[in-house]
PDB file of N, CA and C in Angstrom:
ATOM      1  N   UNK A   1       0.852  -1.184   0.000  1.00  0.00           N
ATOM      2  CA  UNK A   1       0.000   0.000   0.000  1.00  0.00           C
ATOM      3  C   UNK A   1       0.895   1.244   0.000  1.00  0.00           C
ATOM      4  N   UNK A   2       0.793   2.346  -1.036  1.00  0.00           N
ATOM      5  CA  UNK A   2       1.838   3.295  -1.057  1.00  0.00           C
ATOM      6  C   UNK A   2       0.773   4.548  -0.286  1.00  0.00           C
ATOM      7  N   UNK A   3       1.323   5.061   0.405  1.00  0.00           N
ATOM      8  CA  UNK A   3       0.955   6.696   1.093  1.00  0.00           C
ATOM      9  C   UNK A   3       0.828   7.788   0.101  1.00  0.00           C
ATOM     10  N   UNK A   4       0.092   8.650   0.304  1.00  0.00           N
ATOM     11  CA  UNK A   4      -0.190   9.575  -0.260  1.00  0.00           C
ATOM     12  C   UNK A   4       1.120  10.203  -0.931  1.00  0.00           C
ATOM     13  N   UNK A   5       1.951  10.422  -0.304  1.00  0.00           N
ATOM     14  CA  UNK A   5       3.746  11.050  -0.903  1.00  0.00           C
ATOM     15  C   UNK A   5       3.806  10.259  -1.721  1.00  0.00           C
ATOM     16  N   UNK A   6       3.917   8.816  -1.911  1.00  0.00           N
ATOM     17  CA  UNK A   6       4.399   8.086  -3.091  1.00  0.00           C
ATOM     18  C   UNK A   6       3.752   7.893  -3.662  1.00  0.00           C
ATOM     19  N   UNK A   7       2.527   7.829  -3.935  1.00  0.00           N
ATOM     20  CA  UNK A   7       1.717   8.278  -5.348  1.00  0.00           C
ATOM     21  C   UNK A   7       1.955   9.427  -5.536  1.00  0.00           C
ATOM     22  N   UNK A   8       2.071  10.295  -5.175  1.00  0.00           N
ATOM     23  CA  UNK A   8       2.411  11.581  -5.787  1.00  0.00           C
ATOM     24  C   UNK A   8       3.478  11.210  -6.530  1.00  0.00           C
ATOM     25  N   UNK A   9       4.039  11.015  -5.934  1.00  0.00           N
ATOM     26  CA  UNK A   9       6.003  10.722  -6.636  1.00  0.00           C
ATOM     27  C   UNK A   9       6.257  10.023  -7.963  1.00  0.00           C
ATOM     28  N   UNK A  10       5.371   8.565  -7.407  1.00  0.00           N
ATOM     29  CA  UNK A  10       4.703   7.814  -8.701  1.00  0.00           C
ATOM     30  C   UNK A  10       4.455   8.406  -9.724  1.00  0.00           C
ATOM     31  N   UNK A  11       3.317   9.836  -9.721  1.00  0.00           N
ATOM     32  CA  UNK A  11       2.933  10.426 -10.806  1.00  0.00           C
ATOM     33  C   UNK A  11       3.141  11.088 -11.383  1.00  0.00           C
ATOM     34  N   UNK A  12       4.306  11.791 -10.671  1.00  0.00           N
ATOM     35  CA  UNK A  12       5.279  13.236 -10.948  1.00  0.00           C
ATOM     36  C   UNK A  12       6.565  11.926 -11.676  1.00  0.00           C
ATOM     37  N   UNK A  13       6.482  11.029 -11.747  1.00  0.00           N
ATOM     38  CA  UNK A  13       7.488  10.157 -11.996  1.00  0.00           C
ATOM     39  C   UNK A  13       6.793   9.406 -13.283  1.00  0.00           C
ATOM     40  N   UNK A  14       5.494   9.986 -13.956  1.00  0.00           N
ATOM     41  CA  UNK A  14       4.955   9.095 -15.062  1.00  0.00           C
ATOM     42  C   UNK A  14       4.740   7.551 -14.577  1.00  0.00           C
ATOM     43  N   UNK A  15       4.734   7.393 -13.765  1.00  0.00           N
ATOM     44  CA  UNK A  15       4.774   5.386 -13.567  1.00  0.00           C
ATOM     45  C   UNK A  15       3.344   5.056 -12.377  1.00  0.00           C
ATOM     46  N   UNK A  16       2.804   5.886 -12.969  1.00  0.00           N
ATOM     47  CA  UNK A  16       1.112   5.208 -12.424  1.00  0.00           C
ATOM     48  C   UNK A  16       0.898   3.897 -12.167  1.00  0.00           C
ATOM     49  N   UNK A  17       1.850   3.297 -13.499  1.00  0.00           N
ATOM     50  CA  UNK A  17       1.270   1.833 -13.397  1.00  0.00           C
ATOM     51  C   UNK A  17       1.681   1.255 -13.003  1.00  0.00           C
ATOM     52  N   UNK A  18       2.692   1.475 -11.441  1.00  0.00           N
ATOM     53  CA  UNK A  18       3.280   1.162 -10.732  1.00  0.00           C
ATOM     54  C   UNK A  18       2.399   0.986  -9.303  1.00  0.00           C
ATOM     55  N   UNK A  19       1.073   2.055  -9.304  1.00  0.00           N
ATOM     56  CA  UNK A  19       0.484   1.727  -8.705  1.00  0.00           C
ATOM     57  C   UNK A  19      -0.846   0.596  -9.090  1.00  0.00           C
ATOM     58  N   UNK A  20      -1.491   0.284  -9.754  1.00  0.00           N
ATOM     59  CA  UNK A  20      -1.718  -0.204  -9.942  1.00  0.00           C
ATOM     60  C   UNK A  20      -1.422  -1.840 -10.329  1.00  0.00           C
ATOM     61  N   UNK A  21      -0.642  -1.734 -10.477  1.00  0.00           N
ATOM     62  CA  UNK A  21       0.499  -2.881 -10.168  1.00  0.00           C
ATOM     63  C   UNK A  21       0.689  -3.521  -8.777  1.00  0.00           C
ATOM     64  N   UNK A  22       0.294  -3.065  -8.157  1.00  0.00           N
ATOM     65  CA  UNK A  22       0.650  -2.639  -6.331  1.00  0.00           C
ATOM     66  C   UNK A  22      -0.573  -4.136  -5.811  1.00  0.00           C
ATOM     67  N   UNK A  23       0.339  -5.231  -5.443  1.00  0.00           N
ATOM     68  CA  UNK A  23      -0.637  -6.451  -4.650  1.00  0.00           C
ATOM     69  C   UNK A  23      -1.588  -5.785  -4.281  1.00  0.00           C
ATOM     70  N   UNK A  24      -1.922  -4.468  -3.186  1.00  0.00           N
ATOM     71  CA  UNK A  24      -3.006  -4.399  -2.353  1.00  0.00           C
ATOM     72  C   UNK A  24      -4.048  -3.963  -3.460  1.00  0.00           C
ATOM     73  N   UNK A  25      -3.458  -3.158  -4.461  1.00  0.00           N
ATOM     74  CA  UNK A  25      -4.450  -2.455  -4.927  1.00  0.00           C
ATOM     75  C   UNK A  25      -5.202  -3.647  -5.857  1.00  0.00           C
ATOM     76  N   UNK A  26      -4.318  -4.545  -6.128  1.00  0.00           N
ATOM     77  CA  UNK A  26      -4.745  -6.281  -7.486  1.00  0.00           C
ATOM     78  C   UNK A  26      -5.308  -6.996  -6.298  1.00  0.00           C
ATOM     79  N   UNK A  27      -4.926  -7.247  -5.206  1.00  0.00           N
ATOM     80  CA  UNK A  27      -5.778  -8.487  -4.466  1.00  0.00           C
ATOM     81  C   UNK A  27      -6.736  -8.123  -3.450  1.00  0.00           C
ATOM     82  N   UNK A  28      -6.666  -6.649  -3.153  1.00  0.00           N
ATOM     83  CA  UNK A  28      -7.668  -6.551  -2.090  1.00  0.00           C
ATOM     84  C   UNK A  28      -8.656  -5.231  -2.674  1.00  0.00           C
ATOM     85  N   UNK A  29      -7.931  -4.042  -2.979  1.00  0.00           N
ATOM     86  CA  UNK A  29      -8.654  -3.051  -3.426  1.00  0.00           C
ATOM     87  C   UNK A  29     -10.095  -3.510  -4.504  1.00  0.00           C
ATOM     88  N   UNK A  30      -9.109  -3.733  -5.954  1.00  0.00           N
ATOM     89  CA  UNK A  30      -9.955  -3.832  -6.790  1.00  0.00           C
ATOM     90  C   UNK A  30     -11.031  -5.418  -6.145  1.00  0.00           C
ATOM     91  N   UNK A  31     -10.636  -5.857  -5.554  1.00  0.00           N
ATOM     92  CA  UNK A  31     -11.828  -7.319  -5.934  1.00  0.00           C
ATOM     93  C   UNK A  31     -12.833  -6.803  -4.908  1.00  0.00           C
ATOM     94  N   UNK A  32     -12.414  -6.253  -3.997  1.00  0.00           N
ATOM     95  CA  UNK A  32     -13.506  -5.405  -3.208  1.00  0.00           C
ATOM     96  C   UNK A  32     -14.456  -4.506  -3.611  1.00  0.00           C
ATOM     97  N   UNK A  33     -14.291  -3.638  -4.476  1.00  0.00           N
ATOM     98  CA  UNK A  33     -15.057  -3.030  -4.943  1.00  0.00           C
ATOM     99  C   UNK A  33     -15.975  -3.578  -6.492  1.00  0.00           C
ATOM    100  N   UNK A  34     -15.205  -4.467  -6.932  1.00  0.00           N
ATOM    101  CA  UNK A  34     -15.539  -5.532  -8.100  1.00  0.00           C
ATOM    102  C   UNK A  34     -17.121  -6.129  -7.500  1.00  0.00           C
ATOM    103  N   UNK A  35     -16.798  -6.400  -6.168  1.00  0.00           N
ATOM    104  CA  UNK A  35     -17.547  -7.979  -5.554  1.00  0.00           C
ATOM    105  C   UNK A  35     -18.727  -6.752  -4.824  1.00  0.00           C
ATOM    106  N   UNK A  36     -18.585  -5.753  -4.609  1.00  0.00           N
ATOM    107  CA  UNK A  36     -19.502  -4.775  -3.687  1.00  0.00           C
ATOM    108  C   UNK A  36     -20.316  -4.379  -5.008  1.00  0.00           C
ATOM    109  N   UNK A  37     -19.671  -3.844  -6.650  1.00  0.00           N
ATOM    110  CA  UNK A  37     -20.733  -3.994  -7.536  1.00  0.00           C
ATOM    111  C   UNK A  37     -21.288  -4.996  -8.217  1.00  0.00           C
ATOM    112  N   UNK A  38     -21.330  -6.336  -7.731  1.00  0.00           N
ATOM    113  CA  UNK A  38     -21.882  -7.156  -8.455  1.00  0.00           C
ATOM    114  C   UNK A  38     -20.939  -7.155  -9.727  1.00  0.00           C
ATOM    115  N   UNK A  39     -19.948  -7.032  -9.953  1.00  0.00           N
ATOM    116  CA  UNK A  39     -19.018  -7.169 -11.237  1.00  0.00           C
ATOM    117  C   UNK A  39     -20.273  -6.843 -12.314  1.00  0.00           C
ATOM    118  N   UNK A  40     -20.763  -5.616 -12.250  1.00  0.00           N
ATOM    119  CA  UNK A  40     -21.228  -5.097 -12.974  1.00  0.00           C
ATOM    120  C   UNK A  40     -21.176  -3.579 -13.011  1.00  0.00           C
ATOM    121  N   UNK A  41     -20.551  -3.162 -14.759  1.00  0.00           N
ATOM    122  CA  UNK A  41     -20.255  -1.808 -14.958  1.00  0.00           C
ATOM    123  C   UNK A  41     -21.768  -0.642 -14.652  1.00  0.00           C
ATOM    124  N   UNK A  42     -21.340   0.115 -13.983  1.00  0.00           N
ATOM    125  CA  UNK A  42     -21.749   1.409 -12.864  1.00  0.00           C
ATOM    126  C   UNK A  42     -22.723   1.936 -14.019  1.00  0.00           C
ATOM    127  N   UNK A  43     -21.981   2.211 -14.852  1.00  0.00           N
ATOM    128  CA  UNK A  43     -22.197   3.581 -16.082  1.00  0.00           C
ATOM    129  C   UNK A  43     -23.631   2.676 -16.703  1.00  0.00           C
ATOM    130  N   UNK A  44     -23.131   1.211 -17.344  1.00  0.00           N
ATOM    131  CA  UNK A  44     -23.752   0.647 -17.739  1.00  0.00           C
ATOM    132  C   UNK A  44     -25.572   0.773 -17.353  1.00  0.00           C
ATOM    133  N   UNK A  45     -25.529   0.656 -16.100  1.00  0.00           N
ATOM    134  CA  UNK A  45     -26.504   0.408 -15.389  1.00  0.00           C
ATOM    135  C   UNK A  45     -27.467   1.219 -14.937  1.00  0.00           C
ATOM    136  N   UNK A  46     -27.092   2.586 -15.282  1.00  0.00           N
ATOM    137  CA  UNK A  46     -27.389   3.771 -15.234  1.00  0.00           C
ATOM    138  C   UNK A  46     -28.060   3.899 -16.520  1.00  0.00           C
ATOM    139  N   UNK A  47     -27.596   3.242 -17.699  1.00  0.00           N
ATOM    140  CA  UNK A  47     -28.322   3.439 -18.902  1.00  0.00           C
ATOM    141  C   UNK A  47     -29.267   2.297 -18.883  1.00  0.00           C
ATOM    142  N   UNK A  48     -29.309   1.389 -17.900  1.00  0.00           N
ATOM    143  CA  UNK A  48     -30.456   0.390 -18.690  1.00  0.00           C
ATOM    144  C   UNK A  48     -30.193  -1.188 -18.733  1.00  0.00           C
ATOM    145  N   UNK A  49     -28.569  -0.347 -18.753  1.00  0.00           N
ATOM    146  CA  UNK A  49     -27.963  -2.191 -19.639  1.00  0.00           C
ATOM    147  C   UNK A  49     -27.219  -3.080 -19.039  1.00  0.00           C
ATOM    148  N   UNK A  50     -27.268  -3.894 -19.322  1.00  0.00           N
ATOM    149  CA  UNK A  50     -26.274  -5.088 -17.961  1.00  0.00           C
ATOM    150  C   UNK A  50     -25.147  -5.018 -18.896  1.00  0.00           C
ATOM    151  N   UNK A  51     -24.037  -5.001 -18.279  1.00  0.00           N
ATOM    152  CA  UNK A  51     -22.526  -5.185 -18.569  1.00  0.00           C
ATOM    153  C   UNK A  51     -21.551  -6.066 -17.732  1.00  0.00           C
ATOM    154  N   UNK A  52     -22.026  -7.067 -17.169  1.00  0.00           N
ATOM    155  CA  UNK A  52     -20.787  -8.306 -16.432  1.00  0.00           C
ATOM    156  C   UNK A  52     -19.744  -8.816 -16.822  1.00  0.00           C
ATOM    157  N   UNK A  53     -18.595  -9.037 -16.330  1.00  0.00           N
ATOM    158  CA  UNK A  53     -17.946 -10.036 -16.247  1.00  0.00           C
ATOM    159  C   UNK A  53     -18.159 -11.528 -17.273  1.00  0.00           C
ATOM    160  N   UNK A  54     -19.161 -12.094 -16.928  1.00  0.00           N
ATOM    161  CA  UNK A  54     -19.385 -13.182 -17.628  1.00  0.00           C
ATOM    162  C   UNK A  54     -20.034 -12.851 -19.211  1.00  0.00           C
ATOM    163  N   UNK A  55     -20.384 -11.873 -19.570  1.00  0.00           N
ATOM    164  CA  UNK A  55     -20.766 -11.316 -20.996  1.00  0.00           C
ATOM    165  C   UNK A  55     -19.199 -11.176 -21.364  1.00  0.00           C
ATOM    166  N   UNK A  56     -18.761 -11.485 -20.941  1.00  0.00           N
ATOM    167  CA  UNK A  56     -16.846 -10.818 -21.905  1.00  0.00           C
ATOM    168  C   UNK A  56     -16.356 -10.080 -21.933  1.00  0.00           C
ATOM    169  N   UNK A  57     -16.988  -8.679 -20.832  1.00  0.00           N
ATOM    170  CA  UNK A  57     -16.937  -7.815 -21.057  1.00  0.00           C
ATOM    171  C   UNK A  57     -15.527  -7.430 -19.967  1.00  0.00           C
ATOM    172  N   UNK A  58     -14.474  -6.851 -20.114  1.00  0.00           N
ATOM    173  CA  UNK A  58     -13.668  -6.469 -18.940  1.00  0.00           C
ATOM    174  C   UNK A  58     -13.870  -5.589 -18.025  1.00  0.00           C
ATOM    175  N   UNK A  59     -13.995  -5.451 -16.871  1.00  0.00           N
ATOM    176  CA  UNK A  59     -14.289  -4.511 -16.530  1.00  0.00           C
ATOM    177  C   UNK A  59     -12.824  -3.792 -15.606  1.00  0.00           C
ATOM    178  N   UNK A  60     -13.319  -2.474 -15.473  1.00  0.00           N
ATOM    179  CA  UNK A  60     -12.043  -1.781 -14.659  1.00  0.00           C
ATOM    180  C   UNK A  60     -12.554  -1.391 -13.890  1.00  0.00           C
ATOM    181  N   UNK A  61     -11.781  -0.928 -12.811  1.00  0.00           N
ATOM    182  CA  UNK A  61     -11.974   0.109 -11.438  1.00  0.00           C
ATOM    183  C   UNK A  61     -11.656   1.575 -11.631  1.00  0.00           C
ATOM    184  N   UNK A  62     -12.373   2.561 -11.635  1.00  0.00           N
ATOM    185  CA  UNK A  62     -12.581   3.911 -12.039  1.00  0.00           C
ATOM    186  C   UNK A  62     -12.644   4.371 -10.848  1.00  0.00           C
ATOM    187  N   UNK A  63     -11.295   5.680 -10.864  1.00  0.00           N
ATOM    188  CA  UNK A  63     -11.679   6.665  -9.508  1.00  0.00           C
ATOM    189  C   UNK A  63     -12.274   7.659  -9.903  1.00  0.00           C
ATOM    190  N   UNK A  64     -13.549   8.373  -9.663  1.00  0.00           N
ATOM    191  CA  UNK A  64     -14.567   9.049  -9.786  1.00  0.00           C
ATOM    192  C   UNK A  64     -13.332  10.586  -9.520  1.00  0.00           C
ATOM    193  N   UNK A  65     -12.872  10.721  -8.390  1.00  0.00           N
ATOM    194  CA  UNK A  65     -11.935  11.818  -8.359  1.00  0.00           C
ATOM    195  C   UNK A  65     -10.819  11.604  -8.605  1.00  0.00           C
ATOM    196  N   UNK A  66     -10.372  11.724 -10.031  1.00  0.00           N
ATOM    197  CA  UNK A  66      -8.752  10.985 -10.661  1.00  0.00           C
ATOM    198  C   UNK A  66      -7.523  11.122  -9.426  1.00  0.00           C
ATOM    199  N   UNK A  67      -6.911  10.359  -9.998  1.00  0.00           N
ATOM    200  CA  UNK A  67      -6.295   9.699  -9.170  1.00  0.00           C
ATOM    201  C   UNK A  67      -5.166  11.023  -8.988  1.00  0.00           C
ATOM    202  N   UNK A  68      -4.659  11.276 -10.170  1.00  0.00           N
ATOM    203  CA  UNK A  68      -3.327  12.756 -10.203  1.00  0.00           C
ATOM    204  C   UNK A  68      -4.427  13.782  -9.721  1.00  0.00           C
ATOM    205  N   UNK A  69      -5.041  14.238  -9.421  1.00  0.00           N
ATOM    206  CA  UNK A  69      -5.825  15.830  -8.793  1.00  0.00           C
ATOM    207  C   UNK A  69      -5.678  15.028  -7.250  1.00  0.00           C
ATOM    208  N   UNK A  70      -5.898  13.744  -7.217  1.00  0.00           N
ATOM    209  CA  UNK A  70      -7.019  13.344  -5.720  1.00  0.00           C
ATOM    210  C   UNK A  70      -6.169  12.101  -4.981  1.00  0.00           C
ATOM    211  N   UNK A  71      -4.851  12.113  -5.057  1.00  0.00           N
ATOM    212  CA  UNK A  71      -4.108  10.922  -4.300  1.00  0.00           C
ATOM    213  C   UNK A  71      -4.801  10.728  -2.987  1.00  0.00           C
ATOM    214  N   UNK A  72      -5.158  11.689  -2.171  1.00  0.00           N
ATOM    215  CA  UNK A  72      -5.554  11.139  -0.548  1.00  0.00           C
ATOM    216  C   UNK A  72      -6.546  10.288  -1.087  1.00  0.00           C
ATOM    217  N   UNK A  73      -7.482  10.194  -2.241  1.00  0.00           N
ATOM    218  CA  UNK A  73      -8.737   9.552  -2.244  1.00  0.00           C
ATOM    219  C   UNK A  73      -8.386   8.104  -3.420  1.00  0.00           C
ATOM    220  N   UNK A  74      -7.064   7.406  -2.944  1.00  0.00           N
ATOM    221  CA  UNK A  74      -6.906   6.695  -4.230  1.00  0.00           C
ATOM    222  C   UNK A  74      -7.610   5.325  -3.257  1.00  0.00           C
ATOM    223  N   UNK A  75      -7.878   4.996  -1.880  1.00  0.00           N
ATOM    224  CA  UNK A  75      -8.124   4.282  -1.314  1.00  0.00           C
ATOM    225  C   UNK A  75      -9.600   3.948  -1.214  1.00  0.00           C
ATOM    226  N   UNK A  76      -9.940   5.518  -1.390  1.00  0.00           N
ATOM    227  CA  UNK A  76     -11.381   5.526  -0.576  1.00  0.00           C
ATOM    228  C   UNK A  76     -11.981   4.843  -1.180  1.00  0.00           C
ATOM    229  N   UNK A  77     -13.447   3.779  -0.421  1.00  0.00           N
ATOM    230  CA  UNK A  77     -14.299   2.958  -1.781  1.00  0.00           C
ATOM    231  C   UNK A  77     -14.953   4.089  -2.028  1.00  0.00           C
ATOM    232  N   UNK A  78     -15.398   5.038  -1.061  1.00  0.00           N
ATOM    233  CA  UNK A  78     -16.509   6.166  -1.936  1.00  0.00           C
ATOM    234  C   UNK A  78     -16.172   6.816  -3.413  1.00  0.00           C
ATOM    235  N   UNK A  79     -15.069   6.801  -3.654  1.00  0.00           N
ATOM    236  CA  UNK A  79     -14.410   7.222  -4.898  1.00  0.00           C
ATOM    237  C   UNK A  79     -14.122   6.289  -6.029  1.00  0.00           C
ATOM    238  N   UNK A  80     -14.324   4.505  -5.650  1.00  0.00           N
ATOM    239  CA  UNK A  80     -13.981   4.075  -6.397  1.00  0.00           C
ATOM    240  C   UNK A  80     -15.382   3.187  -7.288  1.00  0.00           C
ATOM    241  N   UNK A  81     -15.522   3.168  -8.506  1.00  0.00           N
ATOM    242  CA  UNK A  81     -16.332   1.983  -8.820  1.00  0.00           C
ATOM    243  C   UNK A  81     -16.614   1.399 -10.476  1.00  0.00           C
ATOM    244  N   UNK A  82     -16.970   0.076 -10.270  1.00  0.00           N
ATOM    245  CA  UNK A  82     -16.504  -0.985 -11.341  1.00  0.00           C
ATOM    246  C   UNK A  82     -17.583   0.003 -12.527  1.00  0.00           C
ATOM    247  N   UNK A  83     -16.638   0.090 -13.685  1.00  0.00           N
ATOM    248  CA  UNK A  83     -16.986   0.342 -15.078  1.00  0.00           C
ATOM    249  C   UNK A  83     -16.342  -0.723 -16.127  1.00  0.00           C
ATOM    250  N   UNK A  84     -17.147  -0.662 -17.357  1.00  0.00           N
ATOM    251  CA  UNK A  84     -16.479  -1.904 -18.166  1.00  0.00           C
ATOM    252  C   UNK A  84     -15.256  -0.725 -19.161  1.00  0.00           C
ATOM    253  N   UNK A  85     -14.575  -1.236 -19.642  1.00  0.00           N
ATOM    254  CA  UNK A  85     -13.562  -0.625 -20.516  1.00  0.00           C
ATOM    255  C   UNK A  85     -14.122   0.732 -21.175  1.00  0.00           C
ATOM    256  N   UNK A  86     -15.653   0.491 -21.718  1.00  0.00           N
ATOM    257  CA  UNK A  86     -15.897   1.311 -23.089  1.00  0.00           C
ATOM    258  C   UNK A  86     -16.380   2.628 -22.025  1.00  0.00           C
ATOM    259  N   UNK A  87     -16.852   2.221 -20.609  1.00  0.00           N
ATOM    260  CA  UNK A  87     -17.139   3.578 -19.988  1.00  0.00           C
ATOM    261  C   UNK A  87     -16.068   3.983 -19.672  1.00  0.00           C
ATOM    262  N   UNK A  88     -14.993   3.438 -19.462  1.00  0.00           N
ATOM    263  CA  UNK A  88     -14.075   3.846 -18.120  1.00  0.00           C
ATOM    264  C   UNK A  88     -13.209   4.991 -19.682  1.00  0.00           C
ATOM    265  N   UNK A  89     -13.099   4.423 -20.522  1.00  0.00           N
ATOM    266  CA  UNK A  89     -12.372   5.271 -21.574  1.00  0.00           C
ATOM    267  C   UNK A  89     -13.055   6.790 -22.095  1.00  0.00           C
ATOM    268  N   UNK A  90     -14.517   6.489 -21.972  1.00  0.00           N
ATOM    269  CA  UNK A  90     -15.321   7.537 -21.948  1.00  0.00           C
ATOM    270  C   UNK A  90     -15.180   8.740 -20.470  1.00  0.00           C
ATOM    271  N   UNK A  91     -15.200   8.131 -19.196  1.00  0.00           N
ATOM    272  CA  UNK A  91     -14.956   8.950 -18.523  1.00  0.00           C
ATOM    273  C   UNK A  91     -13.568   9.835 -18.192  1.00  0.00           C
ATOM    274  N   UNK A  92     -12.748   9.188 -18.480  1.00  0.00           N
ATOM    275  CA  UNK A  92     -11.170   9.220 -18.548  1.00  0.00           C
ATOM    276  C   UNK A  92     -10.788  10.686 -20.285  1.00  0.00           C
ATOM    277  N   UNK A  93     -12.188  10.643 -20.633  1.00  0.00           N
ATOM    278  CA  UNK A  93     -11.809  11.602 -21.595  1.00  0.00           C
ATOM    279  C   UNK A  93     -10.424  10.876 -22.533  1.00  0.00           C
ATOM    280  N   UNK A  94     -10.903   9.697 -23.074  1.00  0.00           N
ATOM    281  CA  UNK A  94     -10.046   9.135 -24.321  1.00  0.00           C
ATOM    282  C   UNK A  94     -10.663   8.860 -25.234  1.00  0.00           C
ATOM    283  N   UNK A  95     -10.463  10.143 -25.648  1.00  0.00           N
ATOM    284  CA  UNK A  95     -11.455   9.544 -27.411  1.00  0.00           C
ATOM    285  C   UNK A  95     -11.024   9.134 -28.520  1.00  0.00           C
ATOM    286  N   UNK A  96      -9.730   8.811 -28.661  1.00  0.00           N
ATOM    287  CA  UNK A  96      -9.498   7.928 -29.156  1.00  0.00           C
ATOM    288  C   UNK A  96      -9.908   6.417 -29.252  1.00  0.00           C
ATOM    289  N   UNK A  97     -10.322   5.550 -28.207  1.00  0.00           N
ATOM    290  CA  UNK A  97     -11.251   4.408 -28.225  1.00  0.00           C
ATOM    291  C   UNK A  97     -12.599   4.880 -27.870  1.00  0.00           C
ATOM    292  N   UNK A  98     -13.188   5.464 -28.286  1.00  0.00           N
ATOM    293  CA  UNK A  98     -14.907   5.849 -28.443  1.00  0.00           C
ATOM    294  C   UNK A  98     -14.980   5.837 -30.047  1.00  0.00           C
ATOM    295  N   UNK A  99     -16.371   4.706 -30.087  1.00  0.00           N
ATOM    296  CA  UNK A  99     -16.337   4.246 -31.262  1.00  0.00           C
ATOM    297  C   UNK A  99     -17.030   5.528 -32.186  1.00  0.00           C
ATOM    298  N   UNK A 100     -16.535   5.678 -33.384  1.00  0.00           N
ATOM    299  CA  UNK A 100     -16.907   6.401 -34.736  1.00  0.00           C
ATOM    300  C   UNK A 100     -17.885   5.592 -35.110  1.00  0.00           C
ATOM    301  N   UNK A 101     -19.192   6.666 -35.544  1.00  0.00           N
ATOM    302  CA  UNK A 101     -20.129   6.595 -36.634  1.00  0.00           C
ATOM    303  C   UNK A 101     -19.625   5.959 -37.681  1.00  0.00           C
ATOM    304  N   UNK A 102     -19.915   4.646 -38.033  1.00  0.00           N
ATOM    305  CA  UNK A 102     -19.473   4.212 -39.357  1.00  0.00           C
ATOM    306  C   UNK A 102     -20.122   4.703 -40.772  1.00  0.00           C
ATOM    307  N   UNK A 103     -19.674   5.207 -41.903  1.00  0.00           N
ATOM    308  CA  UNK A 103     -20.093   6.255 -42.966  1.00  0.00           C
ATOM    309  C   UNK A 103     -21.074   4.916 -43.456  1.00  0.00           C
ATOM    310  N   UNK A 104     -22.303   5.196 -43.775  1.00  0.00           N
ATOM    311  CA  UNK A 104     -23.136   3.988 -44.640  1.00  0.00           C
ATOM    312  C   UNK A 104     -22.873   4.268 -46.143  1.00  0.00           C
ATOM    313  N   UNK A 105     -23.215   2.858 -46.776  1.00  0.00           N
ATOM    314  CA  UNK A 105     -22.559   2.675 -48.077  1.00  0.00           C
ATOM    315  C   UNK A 105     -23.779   3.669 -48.532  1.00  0.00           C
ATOM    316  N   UNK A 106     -23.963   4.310 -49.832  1.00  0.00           N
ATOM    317  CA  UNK A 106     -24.738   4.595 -50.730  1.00  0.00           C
ATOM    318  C   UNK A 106     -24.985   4.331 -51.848  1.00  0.00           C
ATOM    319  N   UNK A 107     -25.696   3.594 -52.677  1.00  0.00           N
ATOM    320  CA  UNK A 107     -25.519   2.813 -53.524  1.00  0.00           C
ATOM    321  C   UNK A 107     -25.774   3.828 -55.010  1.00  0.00           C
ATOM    322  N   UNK A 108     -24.619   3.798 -55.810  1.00  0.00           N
ATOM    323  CA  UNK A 108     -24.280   4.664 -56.553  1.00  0.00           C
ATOM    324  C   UNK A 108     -25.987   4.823 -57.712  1.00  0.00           C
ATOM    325  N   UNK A 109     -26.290   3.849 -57.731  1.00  0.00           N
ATOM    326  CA  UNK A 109     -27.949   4.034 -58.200  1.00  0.00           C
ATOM    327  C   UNK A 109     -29.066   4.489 -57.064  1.00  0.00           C
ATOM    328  N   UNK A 110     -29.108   5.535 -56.993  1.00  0.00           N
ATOM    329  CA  UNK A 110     -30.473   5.934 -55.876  1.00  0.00           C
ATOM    330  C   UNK A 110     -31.837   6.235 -57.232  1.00  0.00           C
ATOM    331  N   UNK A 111     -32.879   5.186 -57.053  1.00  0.00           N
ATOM    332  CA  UNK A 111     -33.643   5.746 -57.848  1.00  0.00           C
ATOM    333  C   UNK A 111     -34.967   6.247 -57.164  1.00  0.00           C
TER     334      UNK A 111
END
């Protein structure tokens, strides 16, 4: 478990994924909050739709107050909770994996 100073350090050091990497945060953090949502994505569920684990879907652990603004809160469960990939990339502001409108064919005869 790293203290608030060494996540900082971590992040001022680019190597985040050093925390995450971190036993407590792989064997106790995340399965805790995994097993408290029903291994079902947050975002998902909010729209309607089931997103589990057993659909194929991966899911991640999302800190609601990022982690570089909010180190004291990298522990808290109130801050933390299970999203599947396609939200967690959406909230994380990466739009690069948010899927594009695919252009439809038009078929060069419109009559």
């Amino acid at each position: 478990m790293y203290t608030v100073e060494q996540i900082k350090e971590l992040i001022k050091l680019g190597n985040k994924k050093k925390f995450y990497d971190d036993p407590y945060w792989r064997n106790y953090i995340s399965k805790k909050i995994l097993k408290r949502d029903n291994y079902e994505c947050q975002e998902c569920k909010k729209e309607g739709k089931l997103s589990i684990k057993q659909q194929g879907k991966k899911l991640d652990i999302h800190h609601i107050k990022e982690l570089e603004e909010y180190p004291e809160f990298a522990y808290e469960e109130s801050n933390l909770e299970t999203v599947c990939v396609h939200h967690h990339n959406i909230l994380d502001n990466r739009k690069i994996f948010v899927n594009k409108p695919k252009k439809k064919f038009i078929n060069e005869e419109r009559w």
